[in-house]
Protein backbone atom coordinates (compact mmCIF):
# COMPACT_ATOMS: atom_id res chain seq x y z
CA UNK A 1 11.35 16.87 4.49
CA UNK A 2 14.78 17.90 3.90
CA UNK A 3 17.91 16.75 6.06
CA UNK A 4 18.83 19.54 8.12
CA UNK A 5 22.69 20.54 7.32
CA UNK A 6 23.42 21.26 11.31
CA UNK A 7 22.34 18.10 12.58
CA UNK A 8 24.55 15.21 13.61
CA UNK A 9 24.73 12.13 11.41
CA UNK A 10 24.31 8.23 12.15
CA UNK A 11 25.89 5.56 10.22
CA UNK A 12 25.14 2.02 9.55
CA UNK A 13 27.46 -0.05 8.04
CA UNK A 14 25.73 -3.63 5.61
CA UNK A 15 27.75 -6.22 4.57
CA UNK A 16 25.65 -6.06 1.13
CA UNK A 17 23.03 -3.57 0.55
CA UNK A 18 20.22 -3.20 -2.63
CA UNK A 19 21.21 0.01 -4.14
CA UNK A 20 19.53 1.68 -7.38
CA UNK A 21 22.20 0.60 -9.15
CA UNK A 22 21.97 -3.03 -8.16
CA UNK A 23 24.04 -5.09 -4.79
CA UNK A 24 26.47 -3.30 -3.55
CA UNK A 25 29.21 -4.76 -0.74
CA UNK A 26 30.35 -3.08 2.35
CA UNK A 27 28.01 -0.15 2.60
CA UNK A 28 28.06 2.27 4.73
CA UNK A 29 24.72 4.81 5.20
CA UNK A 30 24.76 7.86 6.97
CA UNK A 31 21.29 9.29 8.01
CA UNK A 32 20.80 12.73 8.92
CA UNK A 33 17.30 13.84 9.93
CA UNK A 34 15.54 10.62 9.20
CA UNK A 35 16.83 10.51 5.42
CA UNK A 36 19.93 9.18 3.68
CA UNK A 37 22.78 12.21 3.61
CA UNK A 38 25.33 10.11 2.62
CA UNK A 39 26.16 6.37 1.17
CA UNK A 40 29.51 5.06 0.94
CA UNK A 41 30.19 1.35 -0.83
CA UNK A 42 33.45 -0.97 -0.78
CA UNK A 43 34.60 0.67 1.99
CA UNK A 44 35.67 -0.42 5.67
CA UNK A 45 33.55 -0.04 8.68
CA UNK A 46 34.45 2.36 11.76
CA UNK A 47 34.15 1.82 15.67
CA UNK A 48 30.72 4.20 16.03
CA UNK A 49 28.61 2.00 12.98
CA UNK A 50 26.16 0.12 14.13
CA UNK A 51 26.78 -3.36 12.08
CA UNK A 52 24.51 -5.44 10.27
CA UNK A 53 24.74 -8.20 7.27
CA UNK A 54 21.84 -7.22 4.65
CA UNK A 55 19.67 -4.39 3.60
CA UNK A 56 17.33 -3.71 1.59
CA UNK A 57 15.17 -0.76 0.95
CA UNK A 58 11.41 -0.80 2.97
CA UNK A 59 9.11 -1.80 0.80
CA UNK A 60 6.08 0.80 -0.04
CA UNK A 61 2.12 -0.42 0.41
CA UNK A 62 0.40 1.12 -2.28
CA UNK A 63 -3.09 0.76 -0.81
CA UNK A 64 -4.80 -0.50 2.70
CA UNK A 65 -8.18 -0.21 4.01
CA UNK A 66 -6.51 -0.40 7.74
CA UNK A 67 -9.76 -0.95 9.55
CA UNK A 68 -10.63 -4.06 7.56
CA UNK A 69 -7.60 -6.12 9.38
CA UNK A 70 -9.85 -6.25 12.54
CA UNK A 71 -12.10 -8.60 10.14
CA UNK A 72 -9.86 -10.79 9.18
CA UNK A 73 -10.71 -13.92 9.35
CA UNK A 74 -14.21 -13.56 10.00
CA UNK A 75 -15.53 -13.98 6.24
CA UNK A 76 -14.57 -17.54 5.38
CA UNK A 77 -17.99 -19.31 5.78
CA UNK A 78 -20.01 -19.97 3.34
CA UNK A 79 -23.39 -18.12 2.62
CA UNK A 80 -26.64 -19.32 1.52
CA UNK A 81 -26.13 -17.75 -2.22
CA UNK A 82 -22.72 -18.00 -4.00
CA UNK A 83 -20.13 -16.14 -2.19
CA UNK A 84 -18.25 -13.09 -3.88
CA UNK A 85 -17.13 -9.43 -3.37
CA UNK A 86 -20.17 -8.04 -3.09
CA UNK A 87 -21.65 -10.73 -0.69
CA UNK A 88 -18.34 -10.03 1.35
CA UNK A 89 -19.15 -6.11 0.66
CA UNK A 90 -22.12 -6.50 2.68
CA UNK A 91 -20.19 -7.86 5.80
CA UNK A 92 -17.93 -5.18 5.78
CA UNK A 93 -20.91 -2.58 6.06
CA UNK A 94 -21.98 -4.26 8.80
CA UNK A 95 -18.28 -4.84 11.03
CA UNK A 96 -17.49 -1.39 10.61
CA UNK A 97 -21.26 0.05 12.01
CA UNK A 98 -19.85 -0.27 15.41
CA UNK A 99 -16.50 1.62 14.83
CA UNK A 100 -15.55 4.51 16.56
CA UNK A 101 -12.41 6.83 15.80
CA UNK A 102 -10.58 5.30 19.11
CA UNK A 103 -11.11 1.46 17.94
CA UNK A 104 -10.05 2.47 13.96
CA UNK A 105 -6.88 4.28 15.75
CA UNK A 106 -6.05 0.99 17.74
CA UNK A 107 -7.13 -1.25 14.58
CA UNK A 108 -4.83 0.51 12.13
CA UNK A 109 -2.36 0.77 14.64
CA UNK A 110 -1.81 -3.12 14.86
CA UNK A 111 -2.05 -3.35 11.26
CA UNK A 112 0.77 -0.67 10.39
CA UNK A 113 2.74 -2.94 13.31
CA UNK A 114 2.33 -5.41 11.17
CA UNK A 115 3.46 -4.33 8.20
CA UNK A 116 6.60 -2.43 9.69
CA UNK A 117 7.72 -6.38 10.90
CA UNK A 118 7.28 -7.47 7.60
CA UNK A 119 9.00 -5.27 5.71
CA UNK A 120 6.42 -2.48 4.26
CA UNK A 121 7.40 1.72 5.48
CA UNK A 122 5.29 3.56 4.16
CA UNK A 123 1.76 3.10 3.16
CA UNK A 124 -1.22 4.56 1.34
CA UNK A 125 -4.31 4.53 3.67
CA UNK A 126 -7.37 4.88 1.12
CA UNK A 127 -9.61 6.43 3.40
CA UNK A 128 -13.06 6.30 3.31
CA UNK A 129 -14.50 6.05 6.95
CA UNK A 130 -15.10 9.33 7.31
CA UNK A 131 -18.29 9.78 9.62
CA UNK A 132 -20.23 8.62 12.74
CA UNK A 133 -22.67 5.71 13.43
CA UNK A 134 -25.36 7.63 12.35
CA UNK A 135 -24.17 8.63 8.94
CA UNK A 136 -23.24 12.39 10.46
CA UNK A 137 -20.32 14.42 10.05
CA UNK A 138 -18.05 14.71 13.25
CA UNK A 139 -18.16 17.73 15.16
CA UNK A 140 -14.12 17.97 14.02
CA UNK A 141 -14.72 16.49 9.94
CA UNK A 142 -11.41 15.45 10.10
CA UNK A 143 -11.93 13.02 13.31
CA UNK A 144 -11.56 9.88 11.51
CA UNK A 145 -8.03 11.18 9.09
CA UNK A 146 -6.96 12.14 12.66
CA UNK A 147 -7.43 8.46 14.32
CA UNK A 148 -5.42 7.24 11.35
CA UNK A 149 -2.53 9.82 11.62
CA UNK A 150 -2.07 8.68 15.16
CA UNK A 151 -2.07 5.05 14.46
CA UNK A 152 0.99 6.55 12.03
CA UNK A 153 2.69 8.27 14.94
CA UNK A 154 1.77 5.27 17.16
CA UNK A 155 3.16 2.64 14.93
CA UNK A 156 6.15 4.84 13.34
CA UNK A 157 4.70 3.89 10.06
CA UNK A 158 5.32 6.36 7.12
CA UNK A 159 1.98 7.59 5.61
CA UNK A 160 0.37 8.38 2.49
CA UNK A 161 -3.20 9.34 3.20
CA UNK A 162 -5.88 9.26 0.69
CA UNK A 163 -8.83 10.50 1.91
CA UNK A 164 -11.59 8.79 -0.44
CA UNK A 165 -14.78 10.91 -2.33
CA UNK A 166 -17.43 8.70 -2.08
CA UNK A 167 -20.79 9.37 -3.23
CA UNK A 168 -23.31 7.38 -4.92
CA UNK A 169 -23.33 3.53 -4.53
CA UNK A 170 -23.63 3.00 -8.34
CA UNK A 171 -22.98 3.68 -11.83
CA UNK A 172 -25.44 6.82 -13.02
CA UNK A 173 -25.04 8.45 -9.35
CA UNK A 174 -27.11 6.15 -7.99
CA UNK A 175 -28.43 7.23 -4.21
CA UNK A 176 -25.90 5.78 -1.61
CA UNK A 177 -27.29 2.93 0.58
CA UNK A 178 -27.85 2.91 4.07
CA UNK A 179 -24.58 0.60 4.90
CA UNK A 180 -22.42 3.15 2.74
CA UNK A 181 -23.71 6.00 5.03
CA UNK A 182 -20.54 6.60 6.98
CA UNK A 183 -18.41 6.86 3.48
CA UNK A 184 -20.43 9.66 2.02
CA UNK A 185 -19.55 13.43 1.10
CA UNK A 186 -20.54 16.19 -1.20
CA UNK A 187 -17.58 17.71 -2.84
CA UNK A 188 -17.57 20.80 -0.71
CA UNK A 189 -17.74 18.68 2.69
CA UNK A 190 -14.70 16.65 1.19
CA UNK A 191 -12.60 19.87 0.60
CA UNK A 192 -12.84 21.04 4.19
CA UNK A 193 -11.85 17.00 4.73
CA UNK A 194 -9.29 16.91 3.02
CA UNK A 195 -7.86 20.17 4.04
CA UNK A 196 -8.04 19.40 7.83
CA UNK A 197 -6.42 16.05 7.10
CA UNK A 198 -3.95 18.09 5.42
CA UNK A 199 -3.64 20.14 8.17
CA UNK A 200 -3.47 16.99 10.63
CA UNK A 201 -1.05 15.29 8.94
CA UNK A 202 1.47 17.55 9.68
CA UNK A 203 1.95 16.20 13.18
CA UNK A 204 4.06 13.40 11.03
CA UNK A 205 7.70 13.93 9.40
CA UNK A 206 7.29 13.21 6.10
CA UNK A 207 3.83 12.62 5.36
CA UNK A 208 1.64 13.24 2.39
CA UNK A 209 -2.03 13.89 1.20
CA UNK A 210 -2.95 12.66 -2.11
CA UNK A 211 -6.46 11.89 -3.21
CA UNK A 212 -8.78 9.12 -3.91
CA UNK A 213 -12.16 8.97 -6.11
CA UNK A 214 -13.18 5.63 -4.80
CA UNK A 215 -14.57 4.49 -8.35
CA UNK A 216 -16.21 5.39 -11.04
CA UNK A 217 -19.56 3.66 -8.94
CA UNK A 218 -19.37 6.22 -6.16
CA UNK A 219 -17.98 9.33 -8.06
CA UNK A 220 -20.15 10.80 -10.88
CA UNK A 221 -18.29 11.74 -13.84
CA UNK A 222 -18.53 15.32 -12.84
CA UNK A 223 -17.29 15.14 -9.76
CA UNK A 224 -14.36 13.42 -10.70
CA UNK A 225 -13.67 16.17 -13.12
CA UNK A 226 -13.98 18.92 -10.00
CA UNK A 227 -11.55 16.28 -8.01
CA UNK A 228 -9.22 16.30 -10.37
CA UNK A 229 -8.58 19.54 -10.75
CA UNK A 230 -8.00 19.58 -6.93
CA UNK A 231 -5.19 18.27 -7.07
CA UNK A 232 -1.48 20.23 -7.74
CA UNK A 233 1.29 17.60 -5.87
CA UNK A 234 -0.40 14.42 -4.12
CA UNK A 235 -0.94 11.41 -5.87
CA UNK A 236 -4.53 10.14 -6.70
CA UNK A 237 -5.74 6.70 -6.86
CA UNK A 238 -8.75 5.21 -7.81
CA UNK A 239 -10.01 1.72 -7.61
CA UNK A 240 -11.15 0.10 -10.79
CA UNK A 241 -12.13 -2.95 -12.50
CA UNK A 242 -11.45 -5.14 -9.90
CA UNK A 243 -14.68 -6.98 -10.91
CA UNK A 244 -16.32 -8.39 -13.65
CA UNK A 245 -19.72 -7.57 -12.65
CA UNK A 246 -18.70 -3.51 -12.36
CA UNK A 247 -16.85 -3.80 -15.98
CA UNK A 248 -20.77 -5.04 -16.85
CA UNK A 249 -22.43 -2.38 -15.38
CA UNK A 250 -19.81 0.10 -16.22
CA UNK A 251 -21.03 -1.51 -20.19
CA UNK A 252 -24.25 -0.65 -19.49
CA UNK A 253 -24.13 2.79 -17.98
CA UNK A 254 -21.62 4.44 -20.75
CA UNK A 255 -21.06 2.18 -23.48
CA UNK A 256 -17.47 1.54 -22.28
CA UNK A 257 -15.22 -0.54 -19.89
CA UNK A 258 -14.16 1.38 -17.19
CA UNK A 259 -10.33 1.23 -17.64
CA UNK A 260 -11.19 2.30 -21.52
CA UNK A 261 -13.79 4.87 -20.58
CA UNK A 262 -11.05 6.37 -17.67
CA UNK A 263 -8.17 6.69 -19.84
CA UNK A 264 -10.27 8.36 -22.43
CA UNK A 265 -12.10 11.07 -20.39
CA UNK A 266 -9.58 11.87 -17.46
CA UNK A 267 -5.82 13.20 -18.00
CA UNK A 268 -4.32 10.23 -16.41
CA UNK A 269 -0.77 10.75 -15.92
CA UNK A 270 2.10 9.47 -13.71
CA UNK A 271 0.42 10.99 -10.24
CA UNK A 272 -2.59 8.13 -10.89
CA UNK A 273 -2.60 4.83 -9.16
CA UNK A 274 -5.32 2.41 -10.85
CA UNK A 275 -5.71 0.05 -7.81
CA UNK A 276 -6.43 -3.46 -9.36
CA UNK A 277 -6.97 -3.20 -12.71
CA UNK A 278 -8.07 -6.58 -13.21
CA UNK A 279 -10.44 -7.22 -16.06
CA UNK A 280 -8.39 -5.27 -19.19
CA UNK A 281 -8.80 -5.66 -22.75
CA UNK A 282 -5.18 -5.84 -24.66
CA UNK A 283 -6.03 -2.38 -25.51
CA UNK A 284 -6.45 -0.89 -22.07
CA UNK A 285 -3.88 -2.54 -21.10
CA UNK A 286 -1.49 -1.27 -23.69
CA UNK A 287 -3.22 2.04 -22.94
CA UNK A 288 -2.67 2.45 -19.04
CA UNK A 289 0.90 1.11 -19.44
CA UNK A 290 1.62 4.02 -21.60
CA UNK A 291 -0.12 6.41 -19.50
CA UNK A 292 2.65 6.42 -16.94
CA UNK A 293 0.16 5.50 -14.22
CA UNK A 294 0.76 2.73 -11.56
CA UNK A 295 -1.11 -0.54 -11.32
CA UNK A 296 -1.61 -1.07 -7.65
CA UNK A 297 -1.86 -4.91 -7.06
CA UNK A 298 -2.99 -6.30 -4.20
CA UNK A 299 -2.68 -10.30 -4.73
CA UNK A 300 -3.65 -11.52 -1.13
CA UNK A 301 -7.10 -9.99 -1.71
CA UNK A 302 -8.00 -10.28 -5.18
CA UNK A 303 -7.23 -14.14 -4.31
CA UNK A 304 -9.30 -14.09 -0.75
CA UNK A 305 -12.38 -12.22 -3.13
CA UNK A 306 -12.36 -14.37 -6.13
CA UNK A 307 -11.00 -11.48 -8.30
CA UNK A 308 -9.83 -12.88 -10.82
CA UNK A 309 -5.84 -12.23 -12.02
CA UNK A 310 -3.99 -9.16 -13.11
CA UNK A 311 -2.44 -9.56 -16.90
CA UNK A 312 0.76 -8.93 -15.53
CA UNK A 313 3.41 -10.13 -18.68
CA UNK A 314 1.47 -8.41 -20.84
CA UNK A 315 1.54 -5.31 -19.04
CA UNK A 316 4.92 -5.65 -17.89
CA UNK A 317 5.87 -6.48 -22.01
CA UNK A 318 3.97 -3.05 -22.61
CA UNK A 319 6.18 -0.80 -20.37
CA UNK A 320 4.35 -0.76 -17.58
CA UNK A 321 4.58 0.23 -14.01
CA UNK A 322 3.15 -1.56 -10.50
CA UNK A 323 3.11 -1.76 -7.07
CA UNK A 324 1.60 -4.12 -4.35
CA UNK A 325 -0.94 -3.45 -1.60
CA UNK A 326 -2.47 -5.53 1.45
CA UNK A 327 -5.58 -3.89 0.85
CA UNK A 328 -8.18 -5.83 3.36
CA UNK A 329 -5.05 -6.65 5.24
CA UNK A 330 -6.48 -10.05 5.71
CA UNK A 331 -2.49 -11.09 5.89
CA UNK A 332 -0.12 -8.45 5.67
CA UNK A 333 3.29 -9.82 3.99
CA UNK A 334 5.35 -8.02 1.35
CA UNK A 335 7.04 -10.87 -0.03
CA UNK A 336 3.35 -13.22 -0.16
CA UNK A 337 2.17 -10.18 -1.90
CA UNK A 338 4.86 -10.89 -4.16
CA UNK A 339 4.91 -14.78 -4.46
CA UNK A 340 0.98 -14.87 -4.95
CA UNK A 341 1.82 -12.33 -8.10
CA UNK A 342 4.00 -14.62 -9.94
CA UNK A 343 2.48 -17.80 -8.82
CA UNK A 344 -1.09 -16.74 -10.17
CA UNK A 345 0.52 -16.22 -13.34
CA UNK A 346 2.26 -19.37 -13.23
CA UNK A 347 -0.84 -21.36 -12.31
CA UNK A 348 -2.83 -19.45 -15.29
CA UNK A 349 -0.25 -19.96 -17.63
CA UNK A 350 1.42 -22.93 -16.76
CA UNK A 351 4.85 -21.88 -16.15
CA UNK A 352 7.77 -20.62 -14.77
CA UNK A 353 9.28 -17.28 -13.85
CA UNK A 354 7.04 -15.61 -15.48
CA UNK A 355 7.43 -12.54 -14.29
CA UNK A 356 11.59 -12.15 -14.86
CA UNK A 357 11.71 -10.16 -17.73
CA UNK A 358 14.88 -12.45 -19.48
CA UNK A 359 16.37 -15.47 -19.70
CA UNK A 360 19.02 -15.60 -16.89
CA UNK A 361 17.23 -12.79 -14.56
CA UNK A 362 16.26 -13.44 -11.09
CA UNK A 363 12.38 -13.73 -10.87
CA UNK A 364 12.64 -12.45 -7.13
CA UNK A 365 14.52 -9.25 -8.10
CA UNK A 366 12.32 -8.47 -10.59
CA UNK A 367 9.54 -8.38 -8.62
CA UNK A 368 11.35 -6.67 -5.59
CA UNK A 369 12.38 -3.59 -7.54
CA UNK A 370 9.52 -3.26 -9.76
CA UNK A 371 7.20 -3.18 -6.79
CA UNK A 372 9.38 -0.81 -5.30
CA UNK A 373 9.77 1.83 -7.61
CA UNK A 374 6.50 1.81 -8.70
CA UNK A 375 5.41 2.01 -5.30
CA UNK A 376 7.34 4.80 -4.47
CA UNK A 377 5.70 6.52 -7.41
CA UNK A 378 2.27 5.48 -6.54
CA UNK A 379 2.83 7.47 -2.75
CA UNK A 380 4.75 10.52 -4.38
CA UNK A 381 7.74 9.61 -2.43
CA UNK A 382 11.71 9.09 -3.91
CA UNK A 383 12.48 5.60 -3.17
CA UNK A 384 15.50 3.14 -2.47
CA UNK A 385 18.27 3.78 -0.51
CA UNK A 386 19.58 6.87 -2.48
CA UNK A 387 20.69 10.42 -1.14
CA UNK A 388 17.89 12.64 0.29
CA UNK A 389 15.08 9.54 0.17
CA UNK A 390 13.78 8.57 3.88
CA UNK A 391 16.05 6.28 5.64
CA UNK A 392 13.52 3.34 5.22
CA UNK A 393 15.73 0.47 5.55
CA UNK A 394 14.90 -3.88 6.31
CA UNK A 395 17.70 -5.96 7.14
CA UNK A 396 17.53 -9.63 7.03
CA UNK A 397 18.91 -12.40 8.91
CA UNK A 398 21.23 -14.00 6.83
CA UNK A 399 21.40 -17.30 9.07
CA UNK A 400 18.19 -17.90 8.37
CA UNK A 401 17.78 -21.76 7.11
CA UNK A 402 16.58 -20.52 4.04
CA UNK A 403 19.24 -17.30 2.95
CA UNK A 404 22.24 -19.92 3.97
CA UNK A 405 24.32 -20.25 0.70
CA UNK A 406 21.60 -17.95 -1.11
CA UNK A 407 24.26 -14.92 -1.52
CA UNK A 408 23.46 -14.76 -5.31
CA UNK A 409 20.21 -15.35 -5.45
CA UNK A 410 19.19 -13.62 -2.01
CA UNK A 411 15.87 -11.86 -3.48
CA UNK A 412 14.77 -15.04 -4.60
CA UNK A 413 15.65 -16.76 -1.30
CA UNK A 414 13.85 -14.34 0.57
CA UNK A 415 10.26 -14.36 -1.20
CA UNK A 416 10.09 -17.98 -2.45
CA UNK A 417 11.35 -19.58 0.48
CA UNK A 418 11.94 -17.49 3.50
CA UNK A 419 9.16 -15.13 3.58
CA UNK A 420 8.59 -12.89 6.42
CA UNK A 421 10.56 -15.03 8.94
CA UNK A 422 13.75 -13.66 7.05
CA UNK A 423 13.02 -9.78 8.07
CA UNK A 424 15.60 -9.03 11.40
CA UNK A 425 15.75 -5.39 11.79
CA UNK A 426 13.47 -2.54 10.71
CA UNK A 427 14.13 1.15 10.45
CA UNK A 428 11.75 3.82 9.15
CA UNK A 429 12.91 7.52 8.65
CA UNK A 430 16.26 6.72 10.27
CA UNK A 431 14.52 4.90 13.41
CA UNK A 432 14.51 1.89 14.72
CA UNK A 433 10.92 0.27 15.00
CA UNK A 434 11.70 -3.42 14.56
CA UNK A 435 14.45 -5.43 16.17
CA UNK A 436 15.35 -9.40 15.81
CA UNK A 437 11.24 -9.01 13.70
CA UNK A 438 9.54 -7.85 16.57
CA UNK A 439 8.23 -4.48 16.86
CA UNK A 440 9.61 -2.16 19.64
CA UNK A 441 5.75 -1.18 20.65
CA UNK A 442 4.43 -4.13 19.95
CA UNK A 443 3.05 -5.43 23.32
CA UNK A 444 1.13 -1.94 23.71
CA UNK A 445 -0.02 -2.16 20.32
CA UNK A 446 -1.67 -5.59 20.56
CA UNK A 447 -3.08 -4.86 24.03
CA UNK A 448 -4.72 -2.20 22.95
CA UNK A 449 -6.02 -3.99 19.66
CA UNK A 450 -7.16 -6.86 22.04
CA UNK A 451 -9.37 -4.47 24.20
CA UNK A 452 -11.00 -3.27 20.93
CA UNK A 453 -11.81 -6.04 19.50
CA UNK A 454 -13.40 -7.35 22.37
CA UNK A 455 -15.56 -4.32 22.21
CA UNK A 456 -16.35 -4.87 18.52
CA UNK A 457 -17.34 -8.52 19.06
CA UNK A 458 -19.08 -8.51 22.08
């Protein structure tokens, strides 16, 4: 949404902001219409800016499954067999059974609190609770998009939405099972879908409707070759060999590794988001990087699932592109998202700043921007604080204990040491949401949240 030329214009004035171009002192922002109109460095602040010491552009979430935060937590015993995704799969089938489109609105809403406090704006919601208990489409087929949008408008967050095609429960189009009955559409049924979440999603400012093949498990080959051509402006993302056991199968089915088999078949271009990405050969790797596509890492839950770890230098050597996602949202923190990036690599490889792409670079700004412009690529959005990009804007608290003195290494302050705790003020499309890290509807928010899950436990 464009800045309207006839509307009056705020200003905030930063001691030191994170420009494009790199820090920038003195900085004044003028936001017209909830996007940037104006920027102004080195220059002296006036009597009607409202003052603060740091910002930094809001961080984008490349990928959440909102509903799954009301979970958290509740996965962390042992079972009787060995424990991995597809034990903790089965769980999740059975937490969301009882979820109606009031308790995902009031789940999603808490989690999109939480990730405004903490420094994320806008995120992409990959969709794929699209039905009732039974497995039926609602009366409205957009009733579930709709209880997500208004967590959006209830939260302030900025939204991508990604409503998910989800079909058969395995490689070969196998039949869908019984606990993936509320994820399940035809490609006609997901049209109208995805047109009345279009339609829905115009009750917020700026957001947009991309979409998502959940894998190559749950979309047939076909199908993804209808989807495809769907698809004119919104980005579309995909998850994909996030496990070893689907690269198997994958081996199996086709003869190929699903990265390879992707990359080969599909016209994957700069609009694609390959959501994990895990388990790569050096050839698929070298292959997506050149593709133009994001990698949309999620380290928080690839760690909580046993995973396994991204190839990140090697990608990153190749030219290529990421962002970072809370994905189960079984903690939602930007800058542990970012820490657990770099310190899997440093634990695999045994050692440091691996990620910093030089000797002498700052391992913290590396990861900051790269996560941000890729992540503004992944949700089809212009990042940063630049003209015409939403006003998305986190200012820190630069008494924290652990920014004191850090002035020159403030990035690296911030994700190594402060964390979250650091994050002071929060705006999102020129508003206000978070103030001194607490979010301005955040007692309604949790009440609500509190109610539900009491519901969804009983």
């Amino acid at each position: 949404m464009q800045a309207e030329l006839g509307s009056p214009v705020r200003t905030l004035f930063f001691d030191r902001a994170l420009l494009p171009g790199g820090w920038a002192e003195n900085v004044r922002l003028g936001i017209r219409s909830g996007t940037f109109a104006s920027i102004e460095a080195n220059c002296a602040p006036l009597p009607d800016d409202e003052r603060h010491a740091c910002a930094l552009p809001g961080m984008p979430n490349v990928h959440s499954h909102a509903f799954q935060r009301a979970m958290a937590g509740m996965a962390e015993q042992r079972g009787s067999t060995d424990d991995s995704f597809w034990t903790w799969r089965e769980i999740m089938y059975r937490f969301l059974d009882r979820m109606s489109p009031d308790d995902v609105r009031a789940v999603a809403a808490l989690a999109y609190m939480e990730m405004l406090e903490t420094g994320f704006t806008r995120v992409g919601e990959f969709h794929y609770l699209h039905h009732d208990l039974n497995g039926q489409r609602y009366a409205a087929i957009g009733e579930m998009s709709g209880a997500i949008i208004a967590a959006a408008t209830d939260s302030g967050m900025g939204m991508t939405l990604l409503p998910v095609l989800y079909s058969h429960s395995g490689f070969g189009a196998l039949p869908h099972t019984q606990g993936q009955r509320r994820f399940v559409n035809d490609l006609d049924q997901f049209g109208r879908l995805v047109d009345e979440a279009s339609r829905l999603a115009k009750a917020l400012p700026d957001a947009i409707v991309g979409l998502a093949p959940h894998s190559l498990r749950a979309v047939s080959p076909e199908q993804l070759a209808r989807l495809t051509d769907m698809t004119v402006d919104g980005p579309i993302h995909i998850h994909i060999a996030e496990q070893t056991k689907e690269v198997d199968d994958c081996i199996d089915w086709i003869g190929q590794r699903p990265v390879e088999w992707l990359l080969s078949h599909v016209n994957v271009d700069a609009r694609w988001c390959l959501v994990h990405a895990t388990h790569m050969t050096a050839q698929e790797v070298r292959a997506l990087a050149q593709s133009g596509a994001v990698a949309g890492l999620c380290p928080i839950t690839e760690a909580n699932l046993g995973d396994g770890l991204f190839p990140a230098p090697d990608y990153m050597a190749a030219g290529g592109r990421y962002g970072i996602g809370s994905d189960s949202n079984v903690l939602i923190d930007p800058t542990e998202e970012l820490r657990l990036l770099e310190y899997g690599q440093r634990l695999s490889l045994r050692g440091r700043n691996v990620m910093a792409s030089a000797a002498g670079h700052s391992t913290g700004s590396m990861l900051y921007t790269q996560a941000l412009t890729g992540g503004a690529a992944a949700l089809g959005v212009k990042g940063g604080i630049a003209e015409g990009a939403a006003a998305d804007i986190v200012s820190l608290d630069m008494q924290h204990p652990s920014l004191l003195g850090r002035e020159e290494t403030l990035l690296d302050a911030f994700i190594f040491a402060a964390g979250r705790s650091a994050v002071d003020c929060v705006w999102r499309y020129g508003e206000k949401v978070v103030t001194a890290g607490k979010h301005n509807k955040r007692h309604d928010i949790r009440r609500a949240y509190a109610r539900t899950l009491r519901t969804l436990t009983a």
